[in-house]
N, C-alpha and C. Protein backbone atom coordinates (compact mmCIF):
# COMPACT_ATOMS: atom_id res chain seq x y z
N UNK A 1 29.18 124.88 -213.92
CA UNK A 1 27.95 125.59 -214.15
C UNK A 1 27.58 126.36 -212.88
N UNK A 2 27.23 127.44 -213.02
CA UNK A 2 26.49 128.65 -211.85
C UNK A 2 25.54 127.93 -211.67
N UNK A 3 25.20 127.89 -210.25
CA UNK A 3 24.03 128.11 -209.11
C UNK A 3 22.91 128.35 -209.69
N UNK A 4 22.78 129.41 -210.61
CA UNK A 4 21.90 130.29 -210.95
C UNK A 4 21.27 129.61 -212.30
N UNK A 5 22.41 129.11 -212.89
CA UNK A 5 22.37 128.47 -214.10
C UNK A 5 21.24 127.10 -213.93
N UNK A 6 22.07 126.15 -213.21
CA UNK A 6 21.13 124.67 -212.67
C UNK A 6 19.81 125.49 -212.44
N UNK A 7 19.38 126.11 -211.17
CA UNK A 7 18.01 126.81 -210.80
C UNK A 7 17.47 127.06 -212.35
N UNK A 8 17.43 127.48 -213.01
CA UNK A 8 17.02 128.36 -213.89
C UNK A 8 16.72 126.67 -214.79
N UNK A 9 17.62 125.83 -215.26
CA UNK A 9 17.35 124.83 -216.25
C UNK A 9 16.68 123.95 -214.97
N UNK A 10 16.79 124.06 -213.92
CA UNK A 10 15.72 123.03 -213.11
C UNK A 10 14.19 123.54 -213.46
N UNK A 11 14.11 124.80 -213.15
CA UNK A 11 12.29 125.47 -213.87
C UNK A 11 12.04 125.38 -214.73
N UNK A 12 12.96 125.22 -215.68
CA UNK A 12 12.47 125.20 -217.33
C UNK A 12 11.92 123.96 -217.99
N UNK A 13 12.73 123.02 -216.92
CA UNK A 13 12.44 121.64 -216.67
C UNK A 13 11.22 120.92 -216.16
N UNK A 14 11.06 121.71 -215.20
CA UNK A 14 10.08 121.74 -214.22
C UNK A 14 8.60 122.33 -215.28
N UNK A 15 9.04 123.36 -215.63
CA UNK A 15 8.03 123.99 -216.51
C UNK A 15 7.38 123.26 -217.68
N UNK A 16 8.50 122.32 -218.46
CA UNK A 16 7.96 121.52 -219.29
C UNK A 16 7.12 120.74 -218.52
N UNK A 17 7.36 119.87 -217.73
CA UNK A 17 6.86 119.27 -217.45
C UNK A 17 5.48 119.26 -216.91
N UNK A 18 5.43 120.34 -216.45
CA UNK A 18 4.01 120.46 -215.91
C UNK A 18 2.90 121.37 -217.08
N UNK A 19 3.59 121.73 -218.21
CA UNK A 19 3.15 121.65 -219.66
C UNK A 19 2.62 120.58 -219.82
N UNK A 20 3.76 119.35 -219.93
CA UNK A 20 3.08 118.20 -220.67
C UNK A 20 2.32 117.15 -219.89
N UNK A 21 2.43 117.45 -218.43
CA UNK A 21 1.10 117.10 -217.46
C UNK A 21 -0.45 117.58 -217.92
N UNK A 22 -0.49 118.75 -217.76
CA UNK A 22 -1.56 119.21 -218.47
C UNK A 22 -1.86 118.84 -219.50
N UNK A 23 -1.51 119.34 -220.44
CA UNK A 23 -1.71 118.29 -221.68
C UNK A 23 -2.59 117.06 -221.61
N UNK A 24 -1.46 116.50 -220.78
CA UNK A 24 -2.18 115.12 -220.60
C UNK A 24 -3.84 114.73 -219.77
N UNK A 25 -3.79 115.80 -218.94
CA UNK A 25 -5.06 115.77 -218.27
C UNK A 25 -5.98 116.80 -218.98
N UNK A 26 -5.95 117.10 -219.98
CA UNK A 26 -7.08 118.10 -220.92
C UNK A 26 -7.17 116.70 -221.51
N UNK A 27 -6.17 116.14 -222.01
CA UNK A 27 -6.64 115.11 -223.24
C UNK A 27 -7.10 114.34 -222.95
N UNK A 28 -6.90 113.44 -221.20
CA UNK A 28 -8.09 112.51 -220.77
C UNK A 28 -9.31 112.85 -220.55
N UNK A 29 -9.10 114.52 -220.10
CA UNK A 29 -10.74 114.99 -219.52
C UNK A 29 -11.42 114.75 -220.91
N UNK A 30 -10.88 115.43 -222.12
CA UNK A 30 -11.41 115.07 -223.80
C UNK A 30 -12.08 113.79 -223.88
N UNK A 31 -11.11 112.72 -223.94
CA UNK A 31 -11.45 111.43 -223.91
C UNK A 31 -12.82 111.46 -223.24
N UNK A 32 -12.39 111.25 -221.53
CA UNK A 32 -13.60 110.72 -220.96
C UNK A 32 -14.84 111.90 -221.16
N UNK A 33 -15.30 112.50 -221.63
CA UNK A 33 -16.04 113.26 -222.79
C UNK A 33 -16.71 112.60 -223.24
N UNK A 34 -15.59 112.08 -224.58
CA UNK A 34 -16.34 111.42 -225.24
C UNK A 34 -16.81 110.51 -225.29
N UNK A 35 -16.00 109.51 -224.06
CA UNK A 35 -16.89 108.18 -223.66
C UNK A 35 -18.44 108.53 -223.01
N UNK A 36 -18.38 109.72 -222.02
CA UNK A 36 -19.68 109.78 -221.42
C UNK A 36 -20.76 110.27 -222.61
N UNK A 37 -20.61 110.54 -223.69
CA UNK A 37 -21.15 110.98 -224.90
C UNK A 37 -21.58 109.20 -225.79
N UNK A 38 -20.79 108.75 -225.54
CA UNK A 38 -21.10 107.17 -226.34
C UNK A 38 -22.03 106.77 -225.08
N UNK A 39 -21.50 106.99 -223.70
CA UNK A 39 -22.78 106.11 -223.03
C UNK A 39 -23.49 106.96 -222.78
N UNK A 40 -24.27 108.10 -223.10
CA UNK A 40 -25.42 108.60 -222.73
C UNK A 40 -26.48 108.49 -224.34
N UNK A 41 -25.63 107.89 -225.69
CA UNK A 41 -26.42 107.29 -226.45
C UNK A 41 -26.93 106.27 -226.51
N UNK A 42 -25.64 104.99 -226.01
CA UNK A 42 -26.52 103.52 -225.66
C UNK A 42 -27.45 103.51 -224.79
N UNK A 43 -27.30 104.73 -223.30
CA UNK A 43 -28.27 104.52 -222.92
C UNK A 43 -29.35 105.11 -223.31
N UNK A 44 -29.66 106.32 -224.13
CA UNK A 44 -30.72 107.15 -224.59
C UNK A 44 -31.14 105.45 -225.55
N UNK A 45 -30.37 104.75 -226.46
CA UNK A 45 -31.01 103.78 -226.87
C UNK A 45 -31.29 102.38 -226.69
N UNK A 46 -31.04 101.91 -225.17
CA UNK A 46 -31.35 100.95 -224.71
C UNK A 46 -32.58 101.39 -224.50
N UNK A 47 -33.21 102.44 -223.61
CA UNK A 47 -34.08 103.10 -223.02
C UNK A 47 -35.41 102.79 -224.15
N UNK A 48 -34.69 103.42 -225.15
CA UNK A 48 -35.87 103.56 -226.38
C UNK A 48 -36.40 102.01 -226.94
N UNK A 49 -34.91 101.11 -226.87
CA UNK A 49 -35.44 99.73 -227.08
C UNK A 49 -36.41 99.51 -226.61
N UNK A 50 -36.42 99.42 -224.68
CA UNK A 50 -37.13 98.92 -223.84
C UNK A 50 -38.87 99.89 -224.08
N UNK A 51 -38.79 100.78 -224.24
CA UNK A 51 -40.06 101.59 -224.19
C UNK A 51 -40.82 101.01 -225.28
N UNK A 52 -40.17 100.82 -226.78
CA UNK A 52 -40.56 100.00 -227.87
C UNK A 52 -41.28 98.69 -227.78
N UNK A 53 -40.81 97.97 -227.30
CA UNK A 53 -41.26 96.91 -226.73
C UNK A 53 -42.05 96.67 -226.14
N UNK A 54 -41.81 97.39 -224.95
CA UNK A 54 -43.22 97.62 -224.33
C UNK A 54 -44.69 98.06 -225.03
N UNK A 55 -44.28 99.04 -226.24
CA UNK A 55 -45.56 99.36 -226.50
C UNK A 55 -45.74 98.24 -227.70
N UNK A 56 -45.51 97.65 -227.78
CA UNK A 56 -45.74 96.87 -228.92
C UNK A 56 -45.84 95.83 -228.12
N UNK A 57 -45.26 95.27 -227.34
CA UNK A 57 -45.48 93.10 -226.46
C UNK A 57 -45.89 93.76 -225.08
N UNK A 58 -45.83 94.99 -224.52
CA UNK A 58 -46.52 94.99 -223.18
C UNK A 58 -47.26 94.13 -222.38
N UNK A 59 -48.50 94.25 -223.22
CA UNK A 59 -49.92 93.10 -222.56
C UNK A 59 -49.55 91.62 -222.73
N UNK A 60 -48.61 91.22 -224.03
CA UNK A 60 -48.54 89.88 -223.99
C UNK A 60 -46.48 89.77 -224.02
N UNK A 61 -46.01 90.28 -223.39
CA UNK A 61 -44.59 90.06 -222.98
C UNK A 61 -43.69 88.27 -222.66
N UNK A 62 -42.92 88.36 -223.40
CA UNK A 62 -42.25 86.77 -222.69
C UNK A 62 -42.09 86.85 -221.13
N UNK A 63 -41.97 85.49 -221.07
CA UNK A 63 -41.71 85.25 -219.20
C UNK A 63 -41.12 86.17 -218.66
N UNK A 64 -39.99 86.22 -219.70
CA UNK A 64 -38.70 86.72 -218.72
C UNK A 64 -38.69 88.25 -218.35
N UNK A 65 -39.44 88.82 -219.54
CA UNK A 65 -39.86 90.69 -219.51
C UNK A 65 -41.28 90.88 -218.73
N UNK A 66 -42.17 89.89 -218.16
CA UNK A 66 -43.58 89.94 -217.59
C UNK A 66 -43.29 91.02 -216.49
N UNK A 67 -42.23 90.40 -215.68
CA UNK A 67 -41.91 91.43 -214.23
C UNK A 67 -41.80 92.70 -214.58
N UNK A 68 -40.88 92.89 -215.40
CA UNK A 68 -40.77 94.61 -215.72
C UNK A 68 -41.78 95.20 -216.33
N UNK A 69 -42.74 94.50 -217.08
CA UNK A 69 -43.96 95.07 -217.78
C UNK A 69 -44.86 95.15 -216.76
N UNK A 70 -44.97 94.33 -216.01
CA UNK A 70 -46.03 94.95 -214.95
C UNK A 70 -45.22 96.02 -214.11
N UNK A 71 -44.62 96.39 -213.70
CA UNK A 71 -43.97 97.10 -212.90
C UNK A 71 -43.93 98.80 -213.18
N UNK A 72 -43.80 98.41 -214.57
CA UNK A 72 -44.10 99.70 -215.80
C UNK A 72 -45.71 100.21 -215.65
N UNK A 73 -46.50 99.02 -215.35
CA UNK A 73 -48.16 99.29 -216.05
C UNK A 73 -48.28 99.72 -214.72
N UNK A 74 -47.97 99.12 -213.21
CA UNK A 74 -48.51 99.73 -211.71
C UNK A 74 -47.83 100.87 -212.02
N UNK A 75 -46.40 101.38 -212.53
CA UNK A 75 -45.98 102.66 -211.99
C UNK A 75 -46.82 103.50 -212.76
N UNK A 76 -47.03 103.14 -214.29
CA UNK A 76 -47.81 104.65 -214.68
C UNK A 76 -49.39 104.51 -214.25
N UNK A 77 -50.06 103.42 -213.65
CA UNK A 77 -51.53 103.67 -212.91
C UNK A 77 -51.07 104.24 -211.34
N UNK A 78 -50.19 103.93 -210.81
CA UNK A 78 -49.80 105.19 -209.75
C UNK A 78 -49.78 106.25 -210.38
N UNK A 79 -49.01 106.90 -211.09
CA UNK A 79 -48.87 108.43 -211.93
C UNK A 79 -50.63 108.75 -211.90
N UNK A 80 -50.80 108.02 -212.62
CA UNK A 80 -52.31 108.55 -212.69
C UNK A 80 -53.09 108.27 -211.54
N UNK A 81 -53.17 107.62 -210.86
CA UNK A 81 -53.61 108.06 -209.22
C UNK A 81 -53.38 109.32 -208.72
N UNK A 82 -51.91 109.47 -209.03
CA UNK A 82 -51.52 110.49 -208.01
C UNK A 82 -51.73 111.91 -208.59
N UNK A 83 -51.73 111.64 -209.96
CA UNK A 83 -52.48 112.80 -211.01
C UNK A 83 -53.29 113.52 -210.47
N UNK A 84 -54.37 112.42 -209.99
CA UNK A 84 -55.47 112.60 -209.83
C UNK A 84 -55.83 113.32 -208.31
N UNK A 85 -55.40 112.96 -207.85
CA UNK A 85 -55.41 112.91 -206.88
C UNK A 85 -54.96 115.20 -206.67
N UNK A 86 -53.94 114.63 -207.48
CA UNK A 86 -53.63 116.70 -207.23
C UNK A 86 -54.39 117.06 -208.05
N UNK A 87 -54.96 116.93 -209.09
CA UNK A 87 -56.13 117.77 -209.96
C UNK A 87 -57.68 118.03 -208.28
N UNK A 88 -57.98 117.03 -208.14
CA UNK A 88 -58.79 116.81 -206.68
C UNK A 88 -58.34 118.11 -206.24
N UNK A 89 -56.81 117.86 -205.27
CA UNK A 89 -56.91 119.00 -204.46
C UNK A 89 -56.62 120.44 -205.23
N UNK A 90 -56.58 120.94 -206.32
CA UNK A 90 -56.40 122.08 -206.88
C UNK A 90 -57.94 122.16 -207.67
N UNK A 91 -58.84 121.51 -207.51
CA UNK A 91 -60.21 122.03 -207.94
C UNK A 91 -60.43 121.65 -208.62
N UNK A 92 -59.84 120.92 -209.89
CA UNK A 92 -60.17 120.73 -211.18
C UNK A 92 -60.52 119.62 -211.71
C-alpha cells in the first residue's frame, strides 16, 4: 500500500472517529438537559410543598418544621422592615 494511501485511510479513520465523539458529547449534553429539566421540577415542587405547608401549619408546625417556620416568619418581617424602611426614604 502507498504512503499516500495509509495517510488518507488514517483521516478517514480519524474522521470517523471524531464524528462519533461528537455524537457522543451532543447526546450527553441532551441527556444532562434533561436531567437538569427533571431537577428544576422536583425542585420547583419541593419548593411548592414547603410553601404549602407553611401556609396551612405555619403558626402551629411540628417540632421538627418549628425552626424553619420561624425563620420564614423573621425573614418576611425583615422584608417588610426593610420595605419600609425604603418607602421612608423615597417619600412615600
Amino acid at each position: 500500500m502507498d504512503i499516500l494511501e495509509k495517510i488518507g485511510d488514517t483521516l478517514s479513520e480519524k474522521g470517523k472517529e471524531a464524528a462519533d465523539k461528537a455524537k457522543e458529547v451532543a447526546e450527553i449534553a441532551r441527556l444532562k438537559s434533561q436531567i437538569t429539566a427533571c431537577e428544576e421540577v422536583i425542585k420547583k415542587n419541593y419548593t411548592e410543598i414547603g410553601r404549602l405547608y407553611y401556609e396551612l401549619y405555619g403558626d402551629m408546625a411540628e417540632e421538627k418544621f418549628e425552626k424553619q417556620c420561624r425563620a420564614i416568619k423573621n425573614a418576611r418581617n425583615g422584608v417588610e422592615d426593610l420595605q419600609q424602611k425604603i418607602n421612608e426614604i423615597k417619600g412615600l
